[in-house]
Protein backbone atom coordinates (compact mmCIF):
# COMPACT_ATOMS: atom_id res chain seq x y z
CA UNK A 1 -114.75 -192.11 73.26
CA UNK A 2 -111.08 -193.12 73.68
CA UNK A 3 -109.81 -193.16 77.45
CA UNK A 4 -106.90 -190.76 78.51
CA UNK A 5 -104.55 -191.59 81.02
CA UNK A 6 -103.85 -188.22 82.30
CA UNK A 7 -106.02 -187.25 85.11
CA UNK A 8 -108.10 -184.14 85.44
CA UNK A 9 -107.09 -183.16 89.40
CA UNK A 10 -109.06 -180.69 91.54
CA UNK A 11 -108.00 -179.24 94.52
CA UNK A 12 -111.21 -179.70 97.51
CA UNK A 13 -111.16 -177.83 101.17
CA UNK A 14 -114.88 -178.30 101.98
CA UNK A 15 -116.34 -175.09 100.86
CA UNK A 16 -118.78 -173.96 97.99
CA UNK A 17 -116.72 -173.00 95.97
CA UNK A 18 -114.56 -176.20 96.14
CA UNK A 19 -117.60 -178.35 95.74
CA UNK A 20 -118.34 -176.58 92.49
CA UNK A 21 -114.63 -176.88 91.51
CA UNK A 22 -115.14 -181.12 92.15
CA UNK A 23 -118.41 -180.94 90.54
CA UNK A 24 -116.57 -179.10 87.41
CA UNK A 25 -114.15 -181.38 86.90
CA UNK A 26 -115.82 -184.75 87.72
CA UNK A 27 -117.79 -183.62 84.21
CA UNK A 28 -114.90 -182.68 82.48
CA UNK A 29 -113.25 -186.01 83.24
CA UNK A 30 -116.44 -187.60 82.10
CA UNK A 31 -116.38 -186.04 79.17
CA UNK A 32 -112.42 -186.62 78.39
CA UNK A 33 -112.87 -190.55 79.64
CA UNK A 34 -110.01 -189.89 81.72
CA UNK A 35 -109.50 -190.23 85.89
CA UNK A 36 -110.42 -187.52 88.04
CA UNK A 37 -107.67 -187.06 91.03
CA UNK A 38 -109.33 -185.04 93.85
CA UNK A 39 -106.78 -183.81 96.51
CA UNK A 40 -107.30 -181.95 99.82
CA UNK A 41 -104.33 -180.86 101.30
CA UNK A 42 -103.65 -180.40 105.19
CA UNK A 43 -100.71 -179.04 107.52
CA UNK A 44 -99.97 -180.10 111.25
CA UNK A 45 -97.72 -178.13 112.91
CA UNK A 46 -97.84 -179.17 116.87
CA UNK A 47 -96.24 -176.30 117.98
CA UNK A 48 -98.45 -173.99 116.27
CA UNK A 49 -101.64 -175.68 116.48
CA UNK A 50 -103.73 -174.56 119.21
CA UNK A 51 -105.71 -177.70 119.28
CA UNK A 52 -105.14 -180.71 120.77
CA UNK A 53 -104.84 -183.05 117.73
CA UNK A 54 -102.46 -185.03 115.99
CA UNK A 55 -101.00 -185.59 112.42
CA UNK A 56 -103.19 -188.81 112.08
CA UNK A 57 -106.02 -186.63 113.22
CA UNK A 58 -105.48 -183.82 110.76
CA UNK A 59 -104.64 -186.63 107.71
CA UNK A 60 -108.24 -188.09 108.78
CA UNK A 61 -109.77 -184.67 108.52
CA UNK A 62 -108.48 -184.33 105.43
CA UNK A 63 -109.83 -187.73 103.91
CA UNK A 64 -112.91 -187.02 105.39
CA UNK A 65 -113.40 -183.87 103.57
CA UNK A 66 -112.45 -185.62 100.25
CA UNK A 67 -114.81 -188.36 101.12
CA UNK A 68 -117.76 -186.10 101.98
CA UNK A 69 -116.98 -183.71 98.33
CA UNK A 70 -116.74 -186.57 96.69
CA UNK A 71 -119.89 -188.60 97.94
CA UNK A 72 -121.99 -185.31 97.68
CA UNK A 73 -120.46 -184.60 93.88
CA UNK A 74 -121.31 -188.21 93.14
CA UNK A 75 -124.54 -188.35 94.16
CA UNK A 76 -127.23 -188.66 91.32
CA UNK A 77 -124.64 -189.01 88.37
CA UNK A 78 -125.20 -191.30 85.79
CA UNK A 79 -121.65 -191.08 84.98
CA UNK A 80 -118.97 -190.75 87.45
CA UNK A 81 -115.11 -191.09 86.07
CA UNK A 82 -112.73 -193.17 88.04
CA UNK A 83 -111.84 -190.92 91.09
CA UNK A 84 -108.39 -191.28 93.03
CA UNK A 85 -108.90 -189.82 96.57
CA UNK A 86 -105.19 -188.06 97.62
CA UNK A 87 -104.83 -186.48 101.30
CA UNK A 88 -101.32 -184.64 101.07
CA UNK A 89 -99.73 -183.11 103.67
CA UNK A 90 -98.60 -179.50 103.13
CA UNK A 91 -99.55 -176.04 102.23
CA UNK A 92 -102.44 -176.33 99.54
CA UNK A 93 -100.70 -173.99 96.69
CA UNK A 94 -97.52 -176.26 96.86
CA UNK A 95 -99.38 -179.39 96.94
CA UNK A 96 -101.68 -178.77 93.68
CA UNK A 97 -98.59 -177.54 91.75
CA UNK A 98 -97.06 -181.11 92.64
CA UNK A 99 -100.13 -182.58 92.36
CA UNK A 100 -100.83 -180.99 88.63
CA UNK A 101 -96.93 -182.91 86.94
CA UNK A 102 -98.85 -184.82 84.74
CA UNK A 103 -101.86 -183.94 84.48
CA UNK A 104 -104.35 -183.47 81.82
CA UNK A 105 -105.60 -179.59 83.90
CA UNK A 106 -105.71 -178.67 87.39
CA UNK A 107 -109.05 -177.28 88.73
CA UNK A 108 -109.64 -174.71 91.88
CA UNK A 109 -112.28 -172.93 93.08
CA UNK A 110 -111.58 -169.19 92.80
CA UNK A 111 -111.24 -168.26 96.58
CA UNK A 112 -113.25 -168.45 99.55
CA UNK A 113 -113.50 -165.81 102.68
CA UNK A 114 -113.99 -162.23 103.06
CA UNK A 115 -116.16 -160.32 99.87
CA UNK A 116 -113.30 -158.04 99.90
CA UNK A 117 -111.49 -160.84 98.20
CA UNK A 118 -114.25 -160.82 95.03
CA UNK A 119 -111.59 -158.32 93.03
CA UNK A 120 -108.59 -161.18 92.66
CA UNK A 121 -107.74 -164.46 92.76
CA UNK A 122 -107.38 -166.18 96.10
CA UNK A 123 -103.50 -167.30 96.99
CA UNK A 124 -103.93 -170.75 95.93
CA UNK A 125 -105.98 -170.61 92.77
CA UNK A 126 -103.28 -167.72 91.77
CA UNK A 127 -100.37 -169.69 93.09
CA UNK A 128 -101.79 -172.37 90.69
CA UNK A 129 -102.20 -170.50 88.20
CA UNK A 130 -98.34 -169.27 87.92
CA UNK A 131 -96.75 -172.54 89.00
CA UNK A 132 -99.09 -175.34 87.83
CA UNK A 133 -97.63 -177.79 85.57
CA UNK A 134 -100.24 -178.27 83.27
CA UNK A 135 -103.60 -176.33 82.14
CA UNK A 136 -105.70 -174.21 85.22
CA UNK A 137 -109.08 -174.03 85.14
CA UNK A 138 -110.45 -171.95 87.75
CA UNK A 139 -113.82 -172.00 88.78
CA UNK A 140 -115.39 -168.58 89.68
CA UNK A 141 -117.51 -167.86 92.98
CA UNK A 142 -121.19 -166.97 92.94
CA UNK A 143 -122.30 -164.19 95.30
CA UNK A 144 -124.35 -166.54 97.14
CA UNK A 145 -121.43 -169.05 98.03
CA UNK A 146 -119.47 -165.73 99.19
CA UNK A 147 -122.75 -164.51 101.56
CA UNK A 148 -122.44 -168.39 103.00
CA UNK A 149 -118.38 -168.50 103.38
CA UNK A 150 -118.29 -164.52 105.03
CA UNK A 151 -120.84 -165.55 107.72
């Protein structure tokens, strides 16, 4: 199998339906012997923010999510792809277009929240799938994963 530079990236947030996107696309980069870029994006906005936090609180949150996805994805594999971890600050549809110039595809889960939402696209995977800069792939929710993210 010849090695590909271009990455597959997936976008992760810590949900079902983002742990099936990761779990997607670490096979896919497997299977295209190419690196497997797994982003989570996160905003701070202290005057908004009803928290008491900080930016280098939020940007650990963040790497802690893509840590925990990609430990859990990881686990049990016989083959796991080099994995770049990224933890971008901004508004997830804006930072998976960026994150998709160059890349081999771009992988979300479909949406997460509210059953309601079953009928389209969630604002980020459709974002993505307008704006993206290279192939989308976009990995559907089962009903179970929406019963566990509407609770």
């Amino acid at each position: 199998m010849s090695t590909n530079s271009a990455p597959v990236v997936v976008g992760v947030d810590g949900t079902p339906a983002s742990d099936r996107a990761l779990q997607w696309a670490m096979d896919e980069a497997v299977v295209r012997g190419c690196p497997l870029t797994v982003v989570n994006a996160w905003t701070y906005e202290p005057l908004t923010d009803w928290h008491e936090t900080s930016a280098q609180q939020a940007q650990a949150d963040s790497e802690a999510v893509v840590e925990k996805a990609v430990h859990a994805a990881s686990a049990g594999r016989a083959d796991v792809p080099e994995i770049v971890r990224q933890s971008l600050r901004g508004y997830a549809a804006a930072v998976l277009e960026t994150a998709s110039e160059g890349a081999a595809m771009l992988v979300v889960g479909s949406h997460t929240g509210h059953p309601v939402r079953q009928i389209v696209l969630g604002s980020t995977s459709m974002h993505c799938v307008r704006h993206a800069h290279a192939p989308v792939v976009v990995i559907p929710v089962r009903d179970r994963e929406l019963a566990e993210t509407s609770r």
